[in-house]
Structure formats: structure tokens, C-alpha cells
Protein backbone atom coordinates (compact mmCIF):
# COMPACT_ATOMS: atom_id res chain seq x y z
CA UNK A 1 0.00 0.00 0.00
CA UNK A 2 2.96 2.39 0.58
CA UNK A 3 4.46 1.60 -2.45
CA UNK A 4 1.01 2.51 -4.59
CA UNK A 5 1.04 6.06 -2.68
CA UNK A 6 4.83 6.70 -3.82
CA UNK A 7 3.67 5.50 -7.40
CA UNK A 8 0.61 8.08 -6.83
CA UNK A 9 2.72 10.76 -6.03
CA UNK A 10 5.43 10.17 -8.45
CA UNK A 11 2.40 10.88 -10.74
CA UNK A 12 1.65 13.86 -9.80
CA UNK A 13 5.07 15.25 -9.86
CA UNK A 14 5.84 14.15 -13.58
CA UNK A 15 2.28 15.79 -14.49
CA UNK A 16 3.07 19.10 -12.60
CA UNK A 17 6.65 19.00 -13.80
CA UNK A 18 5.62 18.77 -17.53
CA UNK A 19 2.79 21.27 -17.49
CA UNK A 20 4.39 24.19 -19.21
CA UNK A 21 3.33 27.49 -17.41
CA UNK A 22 2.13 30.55 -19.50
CA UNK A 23 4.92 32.71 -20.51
CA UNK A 24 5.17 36.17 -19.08
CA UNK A 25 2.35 38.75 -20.22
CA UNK A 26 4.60 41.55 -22.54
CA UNK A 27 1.71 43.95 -22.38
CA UNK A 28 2.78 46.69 -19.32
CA UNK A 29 0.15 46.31 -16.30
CA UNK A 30 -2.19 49.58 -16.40
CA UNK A 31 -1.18 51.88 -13.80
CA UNK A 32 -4.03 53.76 -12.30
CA UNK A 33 -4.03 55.86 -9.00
CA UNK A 34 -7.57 55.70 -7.34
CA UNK A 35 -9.23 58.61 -6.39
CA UNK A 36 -12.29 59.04 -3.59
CA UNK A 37 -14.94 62.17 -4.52
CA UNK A 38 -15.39 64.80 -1.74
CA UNK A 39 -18.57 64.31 -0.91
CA UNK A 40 -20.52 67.23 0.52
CA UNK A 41 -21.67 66.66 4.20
CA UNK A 42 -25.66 66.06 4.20
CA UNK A 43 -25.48 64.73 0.51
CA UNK A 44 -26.62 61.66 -1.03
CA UNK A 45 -24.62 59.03 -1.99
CA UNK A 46 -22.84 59.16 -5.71
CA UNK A 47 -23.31 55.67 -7.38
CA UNK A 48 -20.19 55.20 -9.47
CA UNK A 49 -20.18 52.73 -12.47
CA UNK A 50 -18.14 49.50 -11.44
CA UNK A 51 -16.30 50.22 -15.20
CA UNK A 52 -15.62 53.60 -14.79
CA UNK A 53 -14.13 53.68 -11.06
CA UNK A 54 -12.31 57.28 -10.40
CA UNK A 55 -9.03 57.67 -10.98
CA UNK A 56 -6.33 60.60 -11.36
CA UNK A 57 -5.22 59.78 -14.88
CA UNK A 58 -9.05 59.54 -16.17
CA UNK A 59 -10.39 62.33 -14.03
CA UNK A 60 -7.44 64.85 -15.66
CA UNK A 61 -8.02 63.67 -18.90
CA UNK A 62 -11.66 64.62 -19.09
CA UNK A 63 -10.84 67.86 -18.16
CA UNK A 64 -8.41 68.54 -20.44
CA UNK A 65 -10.95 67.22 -22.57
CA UNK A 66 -13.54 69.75 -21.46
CA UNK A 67 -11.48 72.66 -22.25
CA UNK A 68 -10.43 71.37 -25.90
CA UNK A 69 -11.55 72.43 -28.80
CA UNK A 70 -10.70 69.08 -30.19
CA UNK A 71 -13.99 67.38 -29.70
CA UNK A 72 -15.69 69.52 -32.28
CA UNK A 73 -15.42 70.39 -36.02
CA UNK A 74 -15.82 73.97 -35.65
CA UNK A 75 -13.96 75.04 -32.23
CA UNK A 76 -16.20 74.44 -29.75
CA UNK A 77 -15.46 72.59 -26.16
CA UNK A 78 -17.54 71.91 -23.58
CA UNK A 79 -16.01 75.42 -21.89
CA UNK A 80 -17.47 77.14 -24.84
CA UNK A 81 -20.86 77.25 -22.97
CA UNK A 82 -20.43 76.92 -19.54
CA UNK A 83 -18.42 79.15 -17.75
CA UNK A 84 -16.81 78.40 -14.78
CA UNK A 85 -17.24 81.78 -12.97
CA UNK A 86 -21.41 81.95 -13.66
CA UNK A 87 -21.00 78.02 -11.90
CA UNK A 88 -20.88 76.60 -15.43
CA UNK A 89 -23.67 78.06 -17.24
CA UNK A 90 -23.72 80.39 -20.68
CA UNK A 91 -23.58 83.78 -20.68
CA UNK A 92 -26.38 86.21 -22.62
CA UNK A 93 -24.25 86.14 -25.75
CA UNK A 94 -25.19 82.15 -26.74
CA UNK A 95 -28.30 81.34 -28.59
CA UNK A 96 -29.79 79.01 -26.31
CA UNK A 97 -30.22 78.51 -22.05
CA UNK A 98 -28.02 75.42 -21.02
CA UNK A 99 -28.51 73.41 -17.78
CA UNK A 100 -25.61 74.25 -15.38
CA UNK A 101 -22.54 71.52 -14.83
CA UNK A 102 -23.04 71.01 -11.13
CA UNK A 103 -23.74 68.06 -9.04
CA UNK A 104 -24.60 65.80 -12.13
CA UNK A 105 -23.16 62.83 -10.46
CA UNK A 106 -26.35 62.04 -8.36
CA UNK A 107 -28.94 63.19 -12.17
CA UNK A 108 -31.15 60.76 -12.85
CA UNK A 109 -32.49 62.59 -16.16
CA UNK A 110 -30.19 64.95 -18.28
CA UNK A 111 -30.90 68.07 -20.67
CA UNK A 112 -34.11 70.15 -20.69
CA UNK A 113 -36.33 67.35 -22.03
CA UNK A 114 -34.52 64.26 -20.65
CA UNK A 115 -33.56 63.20 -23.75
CA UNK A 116 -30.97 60.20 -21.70
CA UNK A 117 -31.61 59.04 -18.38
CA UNK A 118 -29.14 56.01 -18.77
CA UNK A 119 -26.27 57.94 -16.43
CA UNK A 120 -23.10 60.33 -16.56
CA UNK A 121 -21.34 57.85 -19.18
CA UNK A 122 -24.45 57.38 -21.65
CA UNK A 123 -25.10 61.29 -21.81
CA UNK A 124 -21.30 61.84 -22.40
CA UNK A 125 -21.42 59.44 -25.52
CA UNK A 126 -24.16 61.17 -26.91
CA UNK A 127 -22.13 64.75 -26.50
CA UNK A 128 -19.36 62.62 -28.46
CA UNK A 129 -21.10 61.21 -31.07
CA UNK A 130 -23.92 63.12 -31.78
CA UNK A 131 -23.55 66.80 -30.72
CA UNK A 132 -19.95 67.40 -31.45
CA UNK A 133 -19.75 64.61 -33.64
CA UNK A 134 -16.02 63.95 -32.46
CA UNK A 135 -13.73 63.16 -35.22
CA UNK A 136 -11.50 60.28 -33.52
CA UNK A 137 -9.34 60.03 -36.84
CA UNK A 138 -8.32 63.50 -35.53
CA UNK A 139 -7.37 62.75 -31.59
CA UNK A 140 -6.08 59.46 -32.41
CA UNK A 141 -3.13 61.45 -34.48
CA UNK A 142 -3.01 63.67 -31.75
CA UNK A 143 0.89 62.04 -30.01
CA UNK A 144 -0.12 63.59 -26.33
CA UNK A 145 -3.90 62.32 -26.44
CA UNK A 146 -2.63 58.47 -27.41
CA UNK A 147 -0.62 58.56 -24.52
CA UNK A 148 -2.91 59.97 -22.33
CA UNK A 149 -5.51 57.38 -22.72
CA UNK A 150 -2.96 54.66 -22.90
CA UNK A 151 -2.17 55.99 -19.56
CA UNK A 152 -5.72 55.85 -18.56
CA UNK A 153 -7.26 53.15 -20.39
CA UNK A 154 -4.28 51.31 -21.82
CA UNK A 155 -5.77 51.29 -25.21
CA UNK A 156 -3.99 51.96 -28.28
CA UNK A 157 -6.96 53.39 -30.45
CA UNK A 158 -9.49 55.57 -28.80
CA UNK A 159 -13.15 55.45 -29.38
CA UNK A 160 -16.43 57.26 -27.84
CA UNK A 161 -16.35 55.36 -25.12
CA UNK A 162 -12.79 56.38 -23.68
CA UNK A 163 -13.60 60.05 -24.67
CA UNK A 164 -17.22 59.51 -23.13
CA UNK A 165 -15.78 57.72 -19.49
CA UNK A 166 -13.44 60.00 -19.01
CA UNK A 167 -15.58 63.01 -19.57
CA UNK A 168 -18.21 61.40 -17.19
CA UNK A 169 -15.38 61.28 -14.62
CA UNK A 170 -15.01 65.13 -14.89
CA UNK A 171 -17.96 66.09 -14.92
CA UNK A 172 -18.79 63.95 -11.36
CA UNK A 173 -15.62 65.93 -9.80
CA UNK A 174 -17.57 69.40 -10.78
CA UNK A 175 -19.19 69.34 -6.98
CA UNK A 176 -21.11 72.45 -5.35
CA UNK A 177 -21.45 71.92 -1.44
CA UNK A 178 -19.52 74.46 0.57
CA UNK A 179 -22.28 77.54 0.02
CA UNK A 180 -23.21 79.89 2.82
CA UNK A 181 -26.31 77.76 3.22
CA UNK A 182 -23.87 74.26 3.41
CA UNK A 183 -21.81 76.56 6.07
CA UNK A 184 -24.68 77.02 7.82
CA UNK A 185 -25.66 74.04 8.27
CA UNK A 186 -22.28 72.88 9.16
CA UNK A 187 -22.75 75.49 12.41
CA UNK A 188 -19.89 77.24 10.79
CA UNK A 189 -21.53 80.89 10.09
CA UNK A 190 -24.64 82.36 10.80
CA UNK A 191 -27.22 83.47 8.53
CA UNK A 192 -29.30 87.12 8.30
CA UNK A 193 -32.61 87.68 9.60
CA UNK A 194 -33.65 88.19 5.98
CA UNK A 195 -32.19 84.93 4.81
CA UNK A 196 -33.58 82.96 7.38
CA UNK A 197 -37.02 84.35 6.56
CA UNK A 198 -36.56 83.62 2.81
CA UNK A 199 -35.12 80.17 4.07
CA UNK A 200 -38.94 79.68 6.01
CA UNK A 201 -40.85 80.89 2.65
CA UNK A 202 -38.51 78.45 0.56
CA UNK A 203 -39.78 75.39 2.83
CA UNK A 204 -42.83 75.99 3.64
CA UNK A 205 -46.22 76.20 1.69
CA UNK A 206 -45.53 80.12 1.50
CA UNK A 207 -43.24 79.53 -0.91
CA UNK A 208 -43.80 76.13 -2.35
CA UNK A 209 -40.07 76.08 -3.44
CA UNK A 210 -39.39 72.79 -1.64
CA UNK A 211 -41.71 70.70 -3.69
CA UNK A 212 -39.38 70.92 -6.38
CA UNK A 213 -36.08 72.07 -4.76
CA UNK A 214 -35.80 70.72 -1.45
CA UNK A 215 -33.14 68.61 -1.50
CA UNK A 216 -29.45 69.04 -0.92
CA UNK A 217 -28.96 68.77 -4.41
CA UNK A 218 -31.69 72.04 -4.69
CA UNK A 219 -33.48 69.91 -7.78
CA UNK A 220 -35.64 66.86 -7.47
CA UNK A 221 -34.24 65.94 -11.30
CA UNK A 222 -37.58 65.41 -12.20
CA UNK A 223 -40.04 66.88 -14.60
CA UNK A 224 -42.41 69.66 -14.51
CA UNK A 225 -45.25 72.08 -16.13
CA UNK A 226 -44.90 75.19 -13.98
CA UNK A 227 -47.37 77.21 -16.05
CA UNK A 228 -44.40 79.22 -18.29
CA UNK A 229 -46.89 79.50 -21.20
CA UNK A 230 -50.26 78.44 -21.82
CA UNK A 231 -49.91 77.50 -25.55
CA UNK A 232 -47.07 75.19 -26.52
CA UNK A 233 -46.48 74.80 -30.22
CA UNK A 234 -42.73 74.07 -31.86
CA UNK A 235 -41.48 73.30 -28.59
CA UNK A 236 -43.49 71.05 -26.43
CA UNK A 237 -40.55 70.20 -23.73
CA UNK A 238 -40.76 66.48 -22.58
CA UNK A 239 -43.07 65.83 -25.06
CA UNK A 240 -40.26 66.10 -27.65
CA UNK A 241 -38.48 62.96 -26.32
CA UNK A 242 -41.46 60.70 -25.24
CA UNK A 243 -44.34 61.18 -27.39
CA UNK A 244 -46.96 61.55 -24.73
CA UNK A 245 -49.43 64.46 -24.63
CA UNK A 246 -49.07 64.47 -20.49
CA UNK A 247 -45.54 65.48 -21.10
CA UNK A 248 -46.52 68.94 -23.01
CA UNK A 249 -45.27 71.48 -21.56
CA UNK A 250 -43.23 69.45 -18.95
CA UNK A 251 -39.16 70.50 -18.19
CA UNK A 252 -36.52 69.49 -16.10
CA UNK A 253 -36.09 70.98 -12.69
CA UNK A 254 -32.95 73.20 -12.46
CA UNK A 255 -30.98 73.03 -9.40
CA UNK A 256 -30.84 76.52 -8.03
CA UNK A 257 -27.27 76.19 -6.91
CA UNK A 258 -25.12 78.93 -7.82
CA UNK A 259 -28.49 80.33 -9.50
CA UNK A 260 -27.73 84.09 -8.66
CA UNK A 261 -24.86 83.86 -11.15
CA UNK A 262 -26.91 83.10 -13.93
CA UNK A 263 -28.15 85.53 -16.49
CA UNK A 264 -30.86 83.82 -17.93
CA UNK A 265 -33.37 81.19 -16.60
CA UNK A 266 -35.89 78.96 -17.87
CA UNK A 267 -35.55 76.14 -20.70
CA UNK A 268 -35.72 79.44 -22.93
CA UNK A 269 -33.85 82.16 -21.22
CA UNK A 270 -37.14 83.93 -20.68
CA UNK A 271 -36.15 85.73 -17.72
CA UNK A 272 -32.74 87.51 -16.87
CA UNK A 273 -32.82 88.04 -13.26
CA UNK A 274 -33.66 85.94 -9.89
CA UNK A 275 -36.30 88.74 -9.44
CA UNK A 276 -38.07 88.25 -12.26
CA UNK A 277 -38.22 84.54 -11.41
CA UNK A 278 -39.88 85.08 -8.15
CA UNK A 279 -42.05 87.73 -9.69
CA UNK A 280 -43.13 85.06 -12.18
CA UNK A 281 -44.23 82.36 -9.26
CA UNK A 282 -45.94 85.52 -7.46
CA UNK A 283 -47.99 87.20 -10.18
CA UNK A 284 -47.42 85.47 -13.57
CA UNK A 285 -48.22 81.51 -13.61
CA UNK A 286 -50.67 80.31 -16.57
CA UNK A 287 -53.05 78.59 -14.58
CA UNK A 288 -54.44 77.67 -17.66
CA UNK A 289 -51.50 75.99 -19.13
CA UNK A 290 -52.05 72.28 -20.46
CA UNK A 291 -50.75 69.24 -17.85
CA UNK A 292 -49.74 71.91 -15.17
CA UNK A 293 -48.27 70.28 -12.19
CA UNK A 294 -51.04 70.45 -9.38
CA UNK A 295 -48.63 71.69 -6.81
CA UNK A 296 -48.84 74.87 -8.73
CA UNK A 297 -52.55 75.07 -8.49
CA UNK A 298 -53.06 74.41 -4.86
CA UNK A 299 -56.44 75.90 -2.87
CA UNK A 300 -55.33 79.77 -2.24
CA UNK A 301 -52.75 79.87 -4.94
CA UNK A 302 -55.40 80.17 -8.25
CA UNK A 303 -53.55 83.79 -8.30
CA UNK A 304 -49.54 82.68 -7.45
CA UNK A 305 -48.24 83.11 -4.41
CA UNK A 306 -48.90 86.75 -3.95
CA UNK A 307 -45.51 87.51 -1.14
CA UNK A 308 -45.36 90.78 -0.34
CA UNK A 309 -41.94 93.00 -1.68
CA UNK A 310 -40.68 91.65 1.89
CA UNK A 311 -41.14 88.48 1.42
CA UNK A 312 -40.03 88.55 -2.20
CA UNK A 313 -36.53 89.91 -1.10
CA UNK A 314 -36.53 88.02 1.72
CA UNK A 315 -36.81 84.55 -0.91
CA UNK A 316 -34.28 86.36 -2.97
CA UNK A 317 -32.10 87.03 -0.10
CA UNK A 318 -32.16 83.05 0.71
CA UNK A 319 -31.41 82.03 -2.62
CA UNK A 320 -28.41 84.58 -2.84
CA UNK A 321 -26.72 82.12 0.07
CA UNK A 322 -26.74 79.24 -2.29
CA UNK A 323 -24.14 80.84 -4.23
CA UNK A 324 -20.85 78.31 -3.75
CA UNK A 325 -17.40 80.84 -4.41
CA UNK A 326 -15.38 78.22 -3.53
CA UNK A 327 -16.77 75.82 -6.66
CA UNK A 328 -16.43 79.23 -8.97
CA UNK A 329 -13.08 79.98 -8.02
CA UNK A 330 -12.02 76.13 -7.83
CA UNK A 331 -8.57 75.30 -9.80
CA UNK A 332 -8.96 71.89 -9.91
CA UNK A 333 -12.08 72.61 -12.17
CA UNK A 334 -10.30 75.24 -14.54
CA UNK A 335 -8.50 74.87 -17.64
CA UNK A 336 -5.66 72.93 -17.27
């Protein structure tokens, strides 16, 4: 019986020893240094894409990106209309109103009319392919860019998808949490009487702001008929996207983060001032307006909200302390 468990083993050791192991991979290892996303204190979690984990070599390439004229056919980057300084939104001069850069790592729906709701990485491809309609022939030549997403993707040809990932990890970096309001919640600063009025008309049934705008993130990322117009004709918002007649009229909610920067608001640019906003929800709503969302048409506000010029600057005053300098001014989120 001993002697069978020698032969046994003896076996085993001639298999072993003739099994050839697989040479030595060639191709270098990929050499990526993870990152971790300051998140805000108070905020929701950010659900990162197990493919598209943050890193430093993809998060500086996507800015780079952002800033580069490159990804177009006729000179225009992603910095072309959103400014850093008016928290990533256009200025008057551009023909259209575009949605802010801020805190898209938690949106569930993106653009005006939702056109994708399939995440950061999905919405980036589309900018790639469709809007800028990226010539890759033309970054692929580029000596710097090949190494750059060798560095972050090890690939040797680049595609939408690299351009699209590392773009989405950007664009999660571009976080707005450190306003007066965040502050003040932190027990770090104090606000004004006035603000902390406008703060009680923002959250309460006064000023039925909180509805739409009540989380941290200031937008629920939903959609919404707020009454803007009463007749909707070329441009029927969601409607656009999904066909349905209960989506006339409807538009995704803005976060109002870093809103006193802006110089136009609304899907349209309608209105060029925070005042005029308020004024709007006071006096102006079209009650009338097809699909309307029935928080706007609550018992006692048929005729808007009707706040007195206190209260109005009061609201203003609030939404003033959402303003984030520290995001504006940030370096990290300039051009490289």
C-alpha cells in the first residue's frame, strides 16, 4: 500500500513537472491611481459605475478634454458654454439657455427634455457622437492624447467610449457643497434675519419652493409644467423625447445652486434676473396651461403666491446664500 502512494505521487510530480506554465504577459500592467470624490456633508450618496471607477489619470483627462476644442469640427469645447465663474452656465451672448454643470453625479435625467436618463457615461457618448460629432481620426493622431488614454485606459486606439468615461469622470468631480447655506448648516456661520425668513418661505407652503427644490442637491431631477406659457407649439418640452401628450409642456427641474450667477433662466432664457423669477411664481403663472403640475394650483394659490416685496426679497435674499465661491473659483475645475 505504501508503495502505490509513492507510485501516486510520483504521478503527480511528472504531471506538474511537464505542465508548461504561460509565458510572461509583454503587455505593461495599467497603472491607475484611485481617487475618492469629496462628498458634501448632508449629501446623497454618488453611485459610481463598477467600469468607470475614479481615478487621477481619467479624471485629468476629461478635463483637459472639457477645455479642448478638439472634440468639435468647428472650435467648440464643452467650456465654450459653460463658464466656470457663472458656476458653469452660458452667458447672454449664446443662442440658447443650457442646464448648469453642477452636481450631475447624483442626475437621474439629463438636458431640458430628458432626452438620456441612462447615467453620466451614456449622456457623455451622446455629446461625443452626436452633438460634437467627435472626429476620432483627428485625436487618435493627436501624439499627447494616445498617450494619455494609454495611460488611462491602456488602449492603443481611442473610441467614444474612452472620450465619453473620461468626460463622465469630470464632470462627477464638478461638486457644489460648501455655500453659505452648506456653512450654515455645518454650524460654521450664521445666517441674516432676511435669509432665514426667505429660508422659512422656501420650505414651507408660502413659498412652495421645496416641492421641487428641497433637497441638498436644490433639484428633485424630475419633470415639470410650472405654467411658463399656456400654448405650446414648436417646442413642447418632454413631449419632444417621449411622445406623450401628459408630457406637453413638462421641463426638467434646475438646481438653483449657484443660481444668482446666472443671467438667464428657464428652458428658454425667458427671464434675466432671480427677481423676475420670483415675480413670475408671485404674479405670472398660466393657470391655464395644459398638464400643469397640481402643486402649482393648490387651494389659495389660483392667483400665485402673492408675497409681499418683503417676502419677495426676503426669498431672494435666501437664494443669494446658495451661491458656492469656492466651486467658482475652484482650480482643480479650470483649464488645465
Amino acid at each position: 500500500m505504501k508503495k502505490f502512494f509513492i507510485v501516486i505521487l510520483f504521478g503527480f510530480y511528472l504531471i506538474g513537472a511537464c505542465r508548461k506554465d504561460p509565458p510572461p504577459s509583454t503587455e505593461p500592467k495599467l497603472k491607475q491611481t484611485p481617487i475618492t470624490l469629496d462628498i458634501p456633508r448632508f449629501f446623497p450618496e454618488m453611485i459610481i459605475p463598477k467600469d468607470n471607477k475614479m481615478t487621477k489619470e481619467r479624471l485629468a483627462l476629461g478635463r483637459k478634454l472639457y477645455y479642448d476644442p478638439i472634440l468639435s469640427n468647428n472650435g467648440r469645447s464643452c467650456s465654450s458654454c459653460h463658464f466656470q465663474a457663472e458656476g458653469f452656465t452660458s452667458d447672454p451672448g449664446l443662442p440658447t439657455t443650457v442646464l448648469p454643470h453642477v452636481n450631475l453625479g447624483w442626475s437621474k435625467n439629463f438636458l431640458w427634455k430628458g432626452r438620456n436618463d441612462q447615467g453620466l457615461e451614456n449622456v457623455m457618448l451622446y455629446e461625443v457622437e452626436e452633438f460634437f460629432q467627435t472626429d476620432l481620426k483627428k485625436i487618435n493622431s493627436d501624439a499627447t492624447y494616445k498617450k494619455d488614454f494609454k495611460d488611462a485606459f491602456g488602449v492603443d486606439e481611442i473610441t467614444s467610449k474612452e472620450i465619453a468615461y473620461s468626460l463622465a469622470q469630470f464632470f462627477r468631480s464638478l461638486i457644489s457643497g460648501n455655500s453659505r447655506y452648506d456653512q450654515y448648516l455645518r454650524n460654521e456661520i450664521s445666517l441674516t434675519q432676511e435669509e432665514m425668513d426667505g429660508m422659512e418661505i422656501f420650505f414651507t407652503e408660502t413659498g412652495d419652493c421645496f416641492h421641487c427644490h428641497g433637497s441638498m442637491l436644490f433639484t428633485d431631477n424630475d419633470f415639470h409644467n410650472t405654467g411658463l406659457d399656456s400654448v405650446f407649439n414648436t417646442d413642447k418640452g418632454r413631449y419632444d423625447v417621449t411622445g406623450k401628450t401628459s408630457d406637453i409642456g413638462l421641463y426638467k427641474t434646475p438646481t438653483l445652486r449657484n443660481a444668482s450667477l446666472r443671467k438667464r433662466f428657464m428652458h428658454d432664457g425667458r427671464f434675466t434676473s432671480l427677481e423676475q423669477v420670483i415675480e413670475f411664481y408671485n404674479s405670472g403663472v398660466h393657470m391655464n396651461s395644459p398638464n400643469i403640475d397640481p402643486l402649482m394650483i393648490l387651494p389659495q394659490k389660483e392667483n400665485g403666491l402673492m408675497l409681499s416685496q418683503e417676502q419677495k426679497d426676503n426669498l431672494l435674499a435666501f437664494l443669494k446664500t446658495l451661491t458656492d465661491v469656492s466651486f467658482t473659483t475652484n482650480p482643480n475645475f479650470s483649464k488645465p
